[in-house]
Protein backbone atom coordinates (compact mmCIF):
# COMPACT_ATOMS: atom_id res chain seq x y z
CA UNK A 1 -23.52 17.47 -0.71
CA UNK A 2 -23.00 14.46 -3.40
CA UNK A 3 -23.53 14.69 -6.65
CA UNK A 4 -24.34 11.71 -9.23
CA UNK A 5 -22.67 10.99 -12.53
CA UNK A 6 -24.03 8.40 -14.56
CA UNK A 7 -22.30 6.40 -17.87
CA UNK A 8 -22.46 2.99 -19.44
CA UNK A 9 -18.93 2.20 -21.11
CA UNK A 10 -18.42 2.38 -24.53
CA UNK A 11 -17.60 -0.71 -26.26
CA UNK A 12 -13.80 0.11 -27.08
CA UNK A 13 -13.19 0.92 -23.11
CA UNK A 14 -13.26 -2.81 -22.54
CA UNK A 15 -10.47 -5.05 -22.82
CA UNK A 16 -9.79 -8.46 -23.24
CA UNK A 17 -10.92 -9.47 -19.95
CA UNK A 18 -14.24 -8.17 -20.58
CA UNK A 19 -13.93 -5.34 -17.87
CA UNK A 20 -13.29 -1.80 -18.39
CA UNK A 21 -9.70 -0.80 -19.10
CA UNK A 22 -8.27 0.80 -16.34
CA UNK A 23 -7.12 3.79 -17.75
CA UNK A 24 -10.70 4.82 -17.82
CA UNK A 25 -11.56 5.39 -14.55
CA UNK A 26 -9.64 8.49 -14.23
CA UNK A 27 -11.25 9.62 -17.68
CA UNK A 28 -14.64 8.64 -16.11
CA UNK A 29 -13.54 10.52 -13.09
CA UNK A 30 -12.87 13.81 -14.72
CA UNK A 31 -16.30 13.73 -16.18
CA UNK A 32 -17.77 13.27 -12.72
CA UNK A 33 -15.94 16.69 -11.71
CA UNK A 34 -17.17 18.36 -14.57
CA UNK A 35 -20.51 17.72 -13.79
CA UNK A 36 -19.71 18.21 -10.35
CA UNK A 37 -18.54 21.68 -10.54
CA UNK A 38 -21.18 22.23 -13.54
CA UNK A 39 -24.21 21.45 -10.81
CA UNK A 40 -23.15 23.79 -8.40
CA UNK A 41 -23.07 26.37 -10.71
CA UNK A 42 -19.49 26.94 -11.62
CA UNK A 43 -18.47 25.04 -15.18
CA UNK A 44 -14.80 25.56 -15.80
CA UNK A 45 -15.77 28.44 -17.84
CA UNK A 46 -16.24 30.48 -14.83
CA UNK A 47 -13.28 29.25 -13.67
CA UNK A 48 -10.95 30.52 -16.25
CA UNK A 49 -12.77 34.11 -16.00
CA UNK A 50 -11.87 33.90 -12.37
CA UNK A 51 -8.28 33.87 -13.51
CA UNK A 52 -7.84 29.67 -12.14
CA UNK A 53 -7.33 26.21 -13.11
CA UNK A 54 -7.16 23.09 -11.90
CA UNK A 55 -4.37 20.52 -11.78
CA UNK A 56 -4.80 16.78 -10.93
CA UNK A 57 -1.72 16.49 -7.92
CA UNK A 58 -2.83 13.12 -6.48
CA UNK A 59 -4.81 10.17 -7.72
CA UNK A 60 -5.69 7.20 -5.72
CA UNK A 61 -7.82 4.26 -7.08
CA UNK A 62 -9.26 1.12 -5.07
CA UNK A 63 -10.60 -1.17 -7.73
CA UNK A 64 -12.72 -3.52 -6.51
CA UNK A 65 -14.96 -5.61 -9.25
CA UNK A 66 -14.95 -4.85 -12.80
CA UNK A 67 -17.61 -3.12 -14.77
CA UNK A 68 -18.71 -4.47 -18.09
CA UNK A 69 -19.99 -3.72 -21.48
CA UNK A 70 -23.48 -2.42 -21.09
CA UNK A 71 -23.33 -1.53 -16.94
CA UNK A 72 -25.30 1.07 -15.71
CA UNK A 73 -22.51 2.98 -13.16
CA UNK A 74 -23.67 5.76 -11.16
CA UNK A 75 -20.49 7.83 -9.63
CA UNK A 76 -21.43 9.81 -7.04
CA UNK A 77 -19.33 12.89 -6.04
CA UNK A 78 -18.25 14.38 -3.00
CA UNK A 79 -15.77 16.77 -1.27
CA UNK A 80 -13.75 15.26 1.63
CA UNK A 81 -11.58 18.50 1.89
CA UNK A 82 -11.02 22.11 1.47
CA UNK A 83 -7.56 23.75 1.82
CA UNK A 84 -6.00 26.85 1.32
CA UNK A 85 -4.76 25.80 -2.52
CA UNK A 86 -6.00 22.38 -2.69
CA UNK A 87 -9.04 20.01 -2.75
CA UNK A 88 -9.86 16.76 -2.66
CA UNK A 89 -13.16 14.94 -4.21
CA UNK A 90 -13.98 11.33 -3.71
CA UNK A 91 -15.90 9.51 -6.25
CA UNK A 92 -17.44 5.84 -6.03
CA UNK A 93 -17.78 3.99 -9.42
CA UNK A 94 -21.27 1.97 -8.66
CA UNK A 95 -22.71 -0.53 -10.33
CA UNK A 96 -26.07 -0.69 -8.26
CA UNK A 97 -25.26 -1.44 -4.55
CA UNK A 98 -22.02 -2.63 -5.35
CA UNK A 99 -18.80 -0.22 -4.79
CA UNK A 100 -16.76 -1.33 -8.32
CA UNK A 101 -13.79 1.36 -8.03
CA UNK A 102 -13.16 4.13 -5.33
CA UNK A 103 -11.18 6.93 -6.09
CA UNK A 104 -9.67 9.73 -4.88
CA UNK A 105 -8.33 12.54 -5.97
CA UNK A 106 -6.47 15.94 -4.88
CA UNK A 107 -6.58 19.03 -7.19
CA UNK A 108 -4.63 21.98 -6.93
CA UNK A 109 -5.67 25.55 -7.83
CA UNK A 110 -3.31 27.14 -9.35
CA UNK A 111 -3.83 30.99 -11.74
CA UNK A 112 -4.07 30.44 -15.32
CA UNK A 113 -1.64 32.21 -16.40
CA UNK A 114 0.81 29.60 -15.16
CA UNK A 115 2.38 31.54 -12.43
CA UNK A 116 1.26 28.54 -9.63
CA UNK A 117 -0.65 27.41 -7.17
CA UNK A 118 -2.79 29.71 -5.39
CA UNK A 119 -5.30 30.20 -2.99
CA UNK A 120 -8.91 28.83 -3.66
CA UNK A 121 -11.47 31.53 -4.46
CA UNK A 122 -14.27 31.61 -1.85
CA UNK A 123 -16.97 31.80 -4.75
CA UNK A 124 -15.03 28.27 -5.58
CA UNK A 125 -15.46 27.41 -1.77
CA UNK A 126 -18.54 28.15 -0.98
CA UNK A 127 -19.52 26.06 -4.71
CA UNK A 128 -17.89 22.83 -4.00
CA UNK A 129 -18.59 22.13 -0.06
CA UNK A 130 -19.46 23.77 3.13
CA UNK A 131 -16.43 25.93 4.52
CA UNK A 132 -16.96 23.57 7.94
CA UNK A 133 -14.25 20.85 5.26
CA UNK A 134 -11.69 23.13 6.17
């Protein structure tokens, strides 16, 4: 199941080049998993009364073509895989057809009290993909 994201930059996220900076795609990205998680039901609200957080381990980014001042992007969301303490979402920074940026990313659940990593919830599971990832 995918779900879409949708921003135009902001006029101070774009450099000299006339692109956005690149320290904004993971910014951008983070947003997409908020509304991610927030679709299926499960803002990080829930997530902290669950006793959990989550911690970024692994980022990956593929840029591709830059997106400008005034772009339309659409980032759709999706999970690629569910461990036993970690998962991973993909997200494609779109400017129409065109693929600008794909990224990447591994999160780690881990209890909020800062005692580590632990296993996923199944609420958590069965909210951000079909247990068939695994």
């Amino acid at each position: 199941m995918t779900t879409v994201y949708e921003f135009s930059p902001r006029y101070y996220e774009i450099d000299m080049q006339g692109v956005m900076f690149n320290s904004w795609y993971l910014g951008y990205a983070d947003e997409a998993m908020n509304h991610f998680i927030d679709s299926r039901g499960w803002p990080y609200s829930r997530w902290q009364e669950l006793g959990v957080d989550v911690h970024l381990a692994h980022a990956d980014l593929d840029w591709k073509a830059g997106i400008g001042f005034g772009d339309k992007v659409q980032v759709p969301v999706r999970t690629t895989r569910i461990g036993t303490k970690s998962f991973t979402l993909e997200f494609e920074f779109r400017r129409g057809e065109e693929v600008t940026c794909a990224v990447s990313i591994v999160y780690v659940v881990v209890a909020a009290d800062g005692s580590g990593s632990i296993a996923i919830p199944p609420e958590i599971v069965d909210a951000i993909g079909p247990s068939a990832i695994r």
